[in-house]
PDB file of N, CA and C in Angstrom:
ATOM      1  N   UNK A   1     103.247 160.803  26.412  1.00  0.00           N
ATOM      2  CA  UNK A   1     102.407 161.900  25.960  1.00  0.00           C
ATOM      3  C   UNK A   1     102.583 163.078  26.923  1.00  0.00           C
ATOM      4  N   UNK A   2     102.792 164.481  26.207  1.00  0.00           N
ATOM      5  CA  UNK A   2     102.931 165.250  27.803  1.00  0.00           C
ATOM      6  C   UNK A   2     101.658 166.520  27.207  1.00  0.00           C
ATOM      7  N   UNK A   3     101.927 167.141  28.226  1.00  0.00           N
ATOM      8  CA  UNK A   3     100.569 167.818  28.442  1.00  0.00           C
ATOM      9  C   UNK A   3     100.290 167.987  27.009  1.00  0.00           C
ATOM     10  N   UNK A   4     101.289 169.467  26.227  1.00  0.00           N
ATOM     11  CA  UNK A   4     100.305 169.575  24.928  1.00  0.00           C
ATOM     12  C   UNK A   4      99.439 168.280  24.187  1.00  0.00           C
ATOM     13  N   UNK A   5     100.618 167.777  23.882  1.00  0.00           N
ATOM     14  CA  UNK A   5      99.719 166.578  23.169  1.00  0.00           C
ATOM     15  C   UNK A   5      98.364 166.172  23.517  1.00  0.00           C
ATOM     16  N   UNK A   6      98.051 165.652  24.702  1.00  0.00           N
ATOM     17  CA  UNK A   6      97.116 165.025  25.494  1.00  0.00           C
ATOM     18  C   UNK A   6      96.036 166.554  25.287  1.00  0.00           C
ATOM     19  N   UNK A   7      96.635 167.200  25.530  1.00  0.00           N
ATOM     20  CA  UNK A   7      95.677 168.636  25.401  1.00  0.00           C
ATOM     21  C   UNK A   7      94.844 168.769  24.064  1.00  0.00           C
ATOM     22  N   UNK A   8      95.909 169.143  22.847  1.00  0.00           N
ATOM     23  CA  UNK A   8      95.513 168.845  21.164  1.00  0.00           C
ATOM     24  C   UNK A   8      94.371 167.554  21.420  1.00  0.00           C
ATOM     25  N   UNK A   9      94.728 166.374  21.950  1.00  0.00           N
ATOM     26  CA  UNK A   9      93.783 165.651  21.637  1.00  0.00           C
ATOM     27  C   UNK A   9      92.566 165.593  21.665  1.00  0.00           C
ATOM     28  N   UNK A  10      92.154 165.999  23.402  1.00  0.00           N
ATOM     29  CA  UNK A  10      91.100 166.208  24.048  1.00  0.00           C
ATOM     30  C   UNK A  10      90.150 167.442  23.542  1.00  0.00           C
ATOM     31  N   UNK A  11      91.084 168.736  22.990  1.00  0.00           N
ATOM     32  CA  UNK A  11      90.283 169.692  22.042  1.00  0.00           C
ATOM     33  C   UNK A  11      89.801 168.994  21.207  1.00  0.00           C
ATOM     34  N   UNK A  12      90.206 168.412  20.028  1.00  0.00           N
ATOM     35  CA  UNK A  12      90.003 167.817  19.159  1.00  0.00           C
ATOM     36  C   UNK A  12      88.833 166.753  19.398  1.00  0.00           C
ATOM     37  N   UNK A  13      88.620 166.032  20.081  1.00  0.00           N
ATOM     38  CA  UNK A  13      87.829 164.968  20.909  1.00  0.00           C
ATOM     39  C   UNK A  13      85.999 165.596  21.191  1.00  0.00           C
ATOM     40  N   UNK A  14      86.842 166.678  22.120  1.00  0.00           N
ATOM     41  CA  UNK A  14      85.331 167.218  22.624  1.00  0.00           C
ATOM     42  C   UNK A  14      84.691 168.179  21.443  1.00  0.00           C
ATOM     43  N   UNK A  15      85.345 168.179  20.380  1.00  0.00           N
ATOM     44  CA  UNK A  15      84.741 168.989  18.773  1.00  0.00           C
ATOM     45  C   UNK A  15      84.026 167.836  18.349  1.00  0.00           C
ATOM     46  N   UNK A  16      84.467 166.818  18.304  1.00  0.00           N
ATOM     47  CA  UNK A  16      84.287 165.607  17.560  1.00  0.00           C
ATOM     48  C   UNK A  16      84.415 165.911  16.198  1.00  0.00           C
ATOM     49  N   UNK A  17      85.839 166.009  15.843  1.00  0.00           N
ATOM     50  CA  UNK A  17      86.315 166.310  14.820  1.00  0.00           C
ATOM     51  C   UNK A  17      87.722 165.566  14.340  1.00  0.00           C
ATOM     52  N   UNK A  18      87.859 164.845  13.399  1.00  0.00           N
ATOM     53  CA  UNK A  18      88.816 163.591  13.002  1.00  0.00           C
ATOM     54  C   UNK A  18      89.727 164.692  12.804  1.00  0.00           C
ATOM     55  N   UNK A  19      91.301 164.015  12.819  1.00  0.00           N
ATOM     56  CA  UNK A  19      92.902 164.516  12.651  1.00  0.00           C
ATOM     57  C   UNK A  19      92.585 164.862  11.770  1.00  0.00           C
ATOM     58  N   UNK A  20      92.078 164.188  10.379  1.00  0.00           N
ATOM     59  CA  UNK A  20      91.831 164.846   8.989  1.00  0.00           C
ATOM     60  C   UNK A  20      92.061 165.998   8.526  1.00  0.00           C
ATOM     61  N   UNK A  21      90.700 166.044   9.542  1.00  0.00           N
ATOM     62  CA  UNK A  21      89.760 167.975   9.805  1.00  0.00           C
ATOM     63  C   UNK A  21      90.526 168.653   9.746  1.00  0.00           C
ATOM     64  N   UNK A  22      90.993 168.077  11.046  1.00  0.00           N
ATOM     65  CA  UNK A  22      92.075 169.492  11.664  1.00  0.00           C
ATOM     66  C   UNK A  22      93.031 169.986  10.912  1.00  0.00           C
ATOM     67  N   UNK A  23      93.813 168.816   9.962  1.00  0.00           N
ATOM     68  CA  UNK A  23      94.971 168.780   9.596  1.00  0.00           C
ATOM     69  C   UNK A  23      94.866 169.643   8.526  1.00  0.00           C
ATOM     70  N   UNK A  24      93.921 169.706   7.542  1.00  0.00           N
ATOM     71  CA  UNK A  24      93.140 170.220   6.553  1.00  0.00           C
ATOM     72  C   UNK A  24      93.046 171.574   6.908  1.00  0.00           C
ATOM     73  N   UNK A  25      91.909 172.153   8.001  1.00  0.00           N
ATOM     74  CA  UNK A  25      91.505 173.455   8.053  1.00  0.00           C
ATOM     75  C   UNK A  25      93.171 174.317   8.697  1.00  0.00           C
ATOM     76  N   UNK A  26      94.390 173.303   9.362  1.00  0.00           N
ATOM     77  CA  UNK A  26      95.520 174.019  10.077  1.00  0.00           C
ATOM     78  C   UNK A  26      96.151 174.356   8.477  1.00  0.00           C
ATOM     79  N   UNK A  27      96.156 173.471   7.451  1.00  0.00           N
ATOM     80  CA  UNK A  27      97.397 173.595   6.245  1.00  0.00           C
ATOM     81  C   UNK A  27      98.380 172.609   6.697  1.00  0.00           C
ATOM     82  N   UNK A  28      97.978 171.675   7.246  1.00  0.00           N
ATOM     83  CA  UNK A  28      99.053 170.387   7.879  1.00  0.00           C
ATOM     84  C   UNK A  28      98.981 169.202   7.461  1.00  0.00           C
ATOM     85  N   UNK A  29      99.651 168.011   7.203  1.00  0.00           N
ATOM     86  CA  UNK A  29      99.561 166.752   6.957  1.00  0.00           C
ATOM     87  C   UNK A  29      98.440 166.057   8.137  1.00  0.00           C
ATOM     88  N   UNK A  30      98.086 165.241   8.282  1.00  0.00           N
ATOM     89  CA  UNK A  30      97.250 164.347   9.075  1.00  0.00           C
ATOM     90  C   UNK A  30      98.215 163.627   9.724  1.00  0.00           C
ATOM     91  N   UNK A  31      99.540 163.281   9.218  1.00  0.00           N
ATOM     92  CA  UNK A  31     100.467 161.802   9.615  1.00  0.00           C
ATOM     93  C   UNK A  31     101.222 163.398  10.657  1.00  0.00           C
ATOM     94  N   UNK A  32     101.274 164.466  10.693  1.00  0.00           N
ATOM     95  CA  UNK A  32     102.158 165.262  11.600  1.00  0.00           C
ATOM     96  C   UNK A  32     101.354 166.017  12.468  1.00  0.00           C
ATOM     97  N   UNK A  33     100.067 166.156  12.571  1.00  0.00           N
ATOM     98  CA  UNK A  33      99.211 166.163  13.354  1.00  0.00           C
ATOM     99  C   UNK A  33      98.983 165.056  14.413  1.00  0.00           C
ATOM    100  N   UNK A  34      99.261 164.215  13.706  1.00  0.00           N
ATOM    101  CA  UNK A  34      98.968 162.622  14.547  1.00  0.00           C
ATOM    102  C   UNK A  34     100.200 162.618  15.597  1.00  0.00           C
ATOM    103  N   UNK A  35     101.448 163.319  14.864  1.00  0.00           N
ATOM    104  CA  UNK A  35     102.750 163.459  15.416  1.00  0.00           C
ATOM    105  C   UNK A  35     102.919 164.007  17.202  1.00  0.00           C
ATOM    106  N   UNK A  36     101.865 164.867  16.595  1.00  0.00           N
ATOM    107  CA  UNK A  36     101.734 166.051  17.461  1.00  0.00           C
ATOM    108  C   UNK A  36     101.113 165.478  18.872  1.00  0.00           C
ATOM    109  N   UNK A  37     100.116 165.003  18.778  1.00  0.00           N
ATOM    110  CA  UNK A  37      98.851 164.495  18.935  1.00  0.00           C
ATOM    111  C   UNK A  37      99.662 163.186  19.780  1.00  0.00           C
ATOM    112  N   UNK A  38     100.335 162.449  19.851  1.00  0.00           N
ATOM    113  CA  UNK A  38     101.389 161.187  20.036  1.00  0.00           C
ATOM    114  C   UNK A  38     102.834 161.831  20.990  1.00  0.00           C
ATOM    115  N   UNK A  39     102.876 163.230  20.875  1.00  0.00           N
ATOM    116  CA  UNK A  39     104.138 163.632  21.463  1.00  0.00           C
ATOM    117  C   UNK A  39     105.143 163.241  21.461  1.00  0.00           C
ATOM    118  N   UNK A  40     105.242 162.423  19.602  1.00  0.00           N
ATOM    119  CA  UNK A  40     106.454 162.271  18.695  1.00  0.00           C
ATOM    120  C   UNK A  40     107.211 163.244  17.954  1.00  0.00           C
ATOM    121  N   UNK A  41     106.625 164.580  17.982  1.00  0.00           N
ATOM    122  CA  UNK A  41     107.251 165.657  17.669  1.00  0.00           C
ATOM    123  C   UNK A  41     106.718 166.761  18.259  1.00  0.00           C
ATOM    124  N   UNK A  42     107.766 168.033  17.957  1.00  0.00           N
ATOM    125  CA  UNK A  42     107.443 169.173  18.538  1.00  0.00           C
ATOM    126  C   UNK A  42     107.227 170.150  17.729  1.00  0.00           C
ATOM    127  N   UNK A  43     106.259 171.059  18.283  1.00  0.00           N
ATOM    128  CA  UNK A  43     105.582 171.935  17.540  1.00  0.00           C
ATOM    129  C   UNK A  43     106.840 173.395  17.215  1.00  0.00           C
ATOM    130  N   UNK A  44     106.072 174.053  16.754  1.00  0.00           N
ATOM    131  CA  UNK A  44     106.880 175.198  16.364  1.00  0.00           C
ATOM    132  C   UNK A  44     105.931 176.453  16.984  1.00  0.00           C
ATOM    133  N   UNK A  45     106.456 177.270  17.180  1.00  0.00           N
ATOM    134  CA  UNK A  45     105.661 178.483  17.795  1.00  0.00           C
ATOM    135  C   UNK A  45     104.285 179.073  16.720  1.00  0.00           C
ATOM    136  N   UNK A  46     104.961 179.138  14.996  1.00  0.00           N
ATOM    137  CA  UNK A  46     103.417 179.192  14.266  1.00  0.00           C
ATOM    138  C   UNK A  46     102.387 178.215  14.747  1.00  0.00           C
ATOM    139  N   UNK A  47     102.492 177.050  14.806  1.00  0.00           N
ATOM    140  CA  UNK A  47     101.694 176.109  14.729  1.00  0.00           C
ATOM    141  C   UNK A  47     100.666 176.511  16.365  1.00  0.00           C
ATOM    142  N   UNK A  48     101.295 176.208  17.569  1.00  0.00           N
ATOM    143  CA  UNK A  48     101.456 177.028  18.864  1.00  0.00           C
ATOM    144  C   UNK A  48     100.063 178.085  18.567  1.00  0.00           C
ATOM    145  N   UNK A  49     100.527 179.226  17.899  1.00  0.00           N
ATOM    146  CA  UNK A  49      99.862 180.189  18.059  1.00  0.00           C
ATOM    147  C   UNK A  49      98.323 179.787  16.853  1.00  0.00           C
ATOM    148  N   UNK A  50      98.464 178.945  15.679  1.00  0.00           N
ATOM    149  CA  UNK A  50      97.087 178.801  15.118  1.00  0.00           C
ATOM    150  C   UNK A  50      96.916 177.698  15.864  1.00  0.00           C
ATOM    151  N   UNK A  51      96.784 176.815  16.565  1.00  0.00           N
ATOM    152  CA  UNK A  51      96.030 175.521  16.816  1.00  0.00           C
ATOM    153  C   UNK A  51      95.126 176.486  18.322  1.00  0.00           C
ATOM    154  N   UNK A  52      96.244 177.023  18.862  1.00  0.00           N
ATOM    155  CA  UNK A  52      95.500 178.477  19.998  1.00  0.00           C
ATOM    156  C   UNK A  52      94.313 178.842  19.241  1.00  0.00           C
ATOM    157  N   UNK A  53      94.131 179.534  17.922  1.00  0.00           N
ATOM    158  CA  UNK A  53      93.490 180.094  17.824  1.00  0.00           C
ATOM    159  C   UNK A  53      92.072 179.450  17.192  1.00  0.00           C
ATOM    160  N   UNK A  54      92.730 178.505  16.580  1.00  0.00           N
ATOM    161  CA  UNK A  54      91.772 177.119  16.153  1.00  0.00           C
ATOM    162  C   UNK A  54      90.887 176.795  16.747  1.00  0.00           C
ATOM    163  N   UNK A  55      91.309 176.387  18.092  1.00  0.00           N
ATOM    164  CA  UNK A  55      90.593 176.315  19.148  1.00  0.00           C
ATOM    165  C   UNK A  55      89.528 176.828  20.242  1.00  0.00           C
ATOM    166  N   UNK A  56      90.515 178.206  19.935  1.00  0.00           N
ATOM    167  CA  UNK A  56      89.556 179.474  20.653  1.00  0.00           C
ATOM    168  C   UNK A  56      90.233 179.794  22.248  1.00  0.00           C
ATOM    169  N   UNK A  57      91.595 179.006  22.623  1.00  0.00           N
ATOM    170  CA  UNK A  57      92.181 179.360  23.873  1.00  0.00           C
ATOM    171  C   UNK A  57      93.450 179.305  23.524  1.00  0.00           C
ATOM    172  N   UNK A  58      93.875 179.821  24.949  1.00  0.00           N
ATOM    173  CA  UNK A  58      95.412 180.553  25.286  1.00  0.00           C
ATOM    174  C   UNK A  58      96.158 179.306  24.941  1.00  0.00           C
ATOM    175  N   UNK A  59      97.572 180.194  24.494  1.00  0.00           N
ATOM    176  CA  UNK A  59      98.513 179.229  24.241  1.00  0.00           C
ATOM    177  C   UNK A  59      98.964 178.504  25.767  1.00  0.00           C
ATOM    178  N   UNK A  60      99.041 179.328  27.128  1.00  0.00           N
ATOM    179  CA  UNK A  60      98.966 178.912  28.367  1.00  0.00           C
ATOM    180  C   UNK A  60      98.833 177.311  28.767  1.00  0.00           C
ATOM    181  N   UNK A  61      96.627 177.742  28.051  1.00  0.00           N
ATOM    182  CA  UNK A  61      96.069 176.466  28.099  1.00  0.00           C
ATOM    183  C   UNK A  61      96.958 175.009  27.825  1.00  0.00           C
ATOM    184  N   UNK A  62      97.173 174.976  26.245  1.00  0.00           N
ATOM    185  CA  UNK A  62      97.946 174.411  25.345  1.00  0.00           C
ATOM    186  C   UNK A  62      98.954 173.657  25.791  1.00  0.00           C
ATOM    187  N   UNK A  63      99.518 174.235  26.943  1.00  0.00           N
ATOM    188  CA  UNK A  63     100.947 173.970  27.120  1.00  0.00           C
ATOM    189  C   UNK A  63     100.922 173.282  28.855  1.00  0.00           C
ATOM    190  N   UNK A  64      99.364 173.162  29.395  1.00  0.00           N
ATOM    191  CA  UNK A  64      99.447 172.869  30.679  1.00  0.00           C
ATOM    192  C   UNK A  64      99.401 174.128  31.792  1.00  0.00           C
ATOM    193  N   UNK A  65      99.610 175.249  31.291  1.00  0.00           N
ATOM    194  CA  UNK A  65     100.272 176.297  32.201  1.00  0.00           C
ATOM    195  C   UNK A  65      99.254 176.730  32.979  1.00  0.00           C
ATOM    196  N   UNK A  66      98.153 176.534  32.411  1.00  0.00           N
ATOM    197  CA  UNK A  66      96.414 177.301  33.321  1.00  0.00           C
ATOM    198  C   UNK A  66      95.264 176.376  32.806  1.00  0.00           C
ATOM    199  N   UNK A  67      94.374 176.414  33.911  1.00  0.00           N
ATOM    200  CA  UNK A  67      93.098 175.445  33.620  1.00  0.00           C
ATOM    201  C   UNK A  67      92.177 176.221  33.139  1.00  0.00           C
ATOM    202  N   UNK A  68      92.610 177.416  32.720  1.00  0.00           N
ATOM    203  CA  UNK A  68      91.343 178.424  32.129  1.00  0.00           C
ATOM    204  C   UNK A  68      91.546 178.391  30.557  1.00  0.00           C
ATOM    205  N   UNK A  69      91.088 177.828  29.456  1.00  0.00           N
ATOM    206  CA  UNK A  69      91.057 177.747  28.134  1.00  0.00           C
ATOM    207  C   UNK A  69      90.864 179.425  27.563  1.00  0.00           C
ATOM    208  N   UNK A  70      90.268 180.440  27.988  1.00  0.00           N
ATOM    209  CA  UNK A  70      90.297 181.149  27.603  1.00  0.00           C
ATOM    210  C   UNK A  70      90.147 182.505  28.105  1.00  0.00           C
ATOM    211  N   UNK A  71      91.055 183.309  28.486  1.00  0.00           N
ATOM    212  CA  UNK A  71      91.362 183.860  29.746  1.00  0.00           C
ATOM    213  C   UNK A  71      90.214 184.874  29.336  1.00  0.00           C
ATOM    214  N   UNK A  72      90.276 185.594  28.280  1.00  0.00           N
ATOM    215  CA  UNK A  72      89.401 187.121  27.834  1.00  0.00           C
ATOM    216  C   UNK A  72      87.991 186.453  27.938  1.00  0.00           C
ATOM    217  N   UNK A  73      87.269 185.629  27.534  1.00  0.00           N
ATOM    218  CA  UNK A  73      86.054 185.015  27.842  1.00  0.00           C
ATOM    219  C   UNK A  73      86.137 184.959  29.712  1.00  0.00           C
ATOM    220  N   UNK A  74      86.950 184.396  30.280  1.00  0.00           N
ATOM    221  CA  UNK A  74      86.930 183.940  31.765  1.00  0.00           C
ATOM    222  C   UNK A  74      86.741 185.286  32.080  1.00  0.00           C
ATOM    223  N   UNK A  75      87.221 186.250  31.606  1.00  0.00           N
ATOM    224  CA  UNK A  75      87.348 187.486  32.530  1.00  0.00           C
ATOM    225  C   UNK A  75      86.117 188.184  32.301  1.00  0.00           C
ATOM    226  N   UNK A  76      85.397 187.911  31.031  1.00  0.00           N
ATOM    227  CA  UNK A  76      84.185 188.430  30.637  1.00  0.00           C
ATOM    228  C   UNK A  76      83.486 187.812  31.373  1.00  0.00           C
ATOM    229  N   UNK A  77      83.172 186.941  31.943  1.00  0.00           N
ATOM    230  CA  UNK A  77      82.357 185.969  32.833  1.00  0.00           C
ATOM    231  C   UNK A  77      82.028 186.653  33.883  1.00  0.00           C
ATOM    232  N   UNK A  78      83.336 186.543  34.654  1.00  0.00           N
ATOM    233  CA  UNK A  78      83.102 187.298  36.071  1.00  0.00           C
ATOM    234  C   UNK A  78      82.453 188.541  35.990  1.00  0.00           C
ATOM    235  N   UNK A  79      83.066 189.148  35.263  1.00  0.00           N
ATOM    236  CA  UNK A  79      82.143 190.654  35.063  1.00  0.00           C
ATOM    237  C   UNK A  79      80.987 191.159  34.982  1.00  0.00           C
ATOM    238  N   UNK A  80      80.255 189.384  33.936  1.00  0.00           N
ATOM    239  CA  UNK A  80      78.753 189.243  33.931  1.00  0.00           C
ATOM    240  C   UNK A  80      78.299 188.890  35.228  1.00  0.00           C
ATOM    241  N   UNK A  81      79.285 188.159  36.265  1.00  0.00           N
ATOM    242  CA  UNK A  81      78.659 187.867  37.579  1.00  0.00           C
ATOM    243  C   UNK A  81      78.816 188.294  38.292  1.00  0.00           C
ATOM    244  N   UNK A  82      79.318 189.575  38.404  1.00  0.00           N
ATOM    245  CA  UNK A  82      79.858 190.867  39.378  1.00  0.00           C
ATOM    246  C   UNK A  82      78.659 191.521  39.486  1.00  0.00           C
ATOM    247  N   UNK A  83      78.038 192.033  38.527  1.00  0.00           N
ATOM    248  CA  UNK A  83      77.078 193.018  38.493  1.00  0.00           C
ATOM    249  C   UNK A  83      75.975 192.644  38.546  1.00  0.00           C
TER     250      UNK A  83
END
């Protein structure tokens, strides 16, 4: 399993929301979600950019690259705790 995958999952997990769901609200099969999800196949950059948005974080996140899920929220944060 490498990062994305394990990543997809754990989004998916902390929604508490079945492959079904997902597979359904993306326009995807359930058996290639599961794919995904298993890091038996690889995604494509559409998919990449809606499961990002599905979610509500960076493709970054997605991919392992940053521990911040959502950089424009993170940055809105600080700003609220600046002032």
């Amino acid at each position: 399993m490498n990062n994305f995958s394990r990543i997809i999952t754990l989004l998916r997990k902390e929604r508490g929301i079945t492959q079904k769901q997902v597979a359904m609200d993306l326009g995807i099969s359930q058996a290639l979600l599961s794919h995904y999800e298993k890091g038996l196949r690889e995604c494509g950059l559409d998919f990449l950019l809606r499961i990002a948005d599905y979610y509500s974080v960076s493709c970054d996140y997605l991919l392992g690259k940053s521990d911040i899920k959502n950089p424009a929220s993170y940055e809105a944060e600080a700003e609220a705790l600046a002032i």
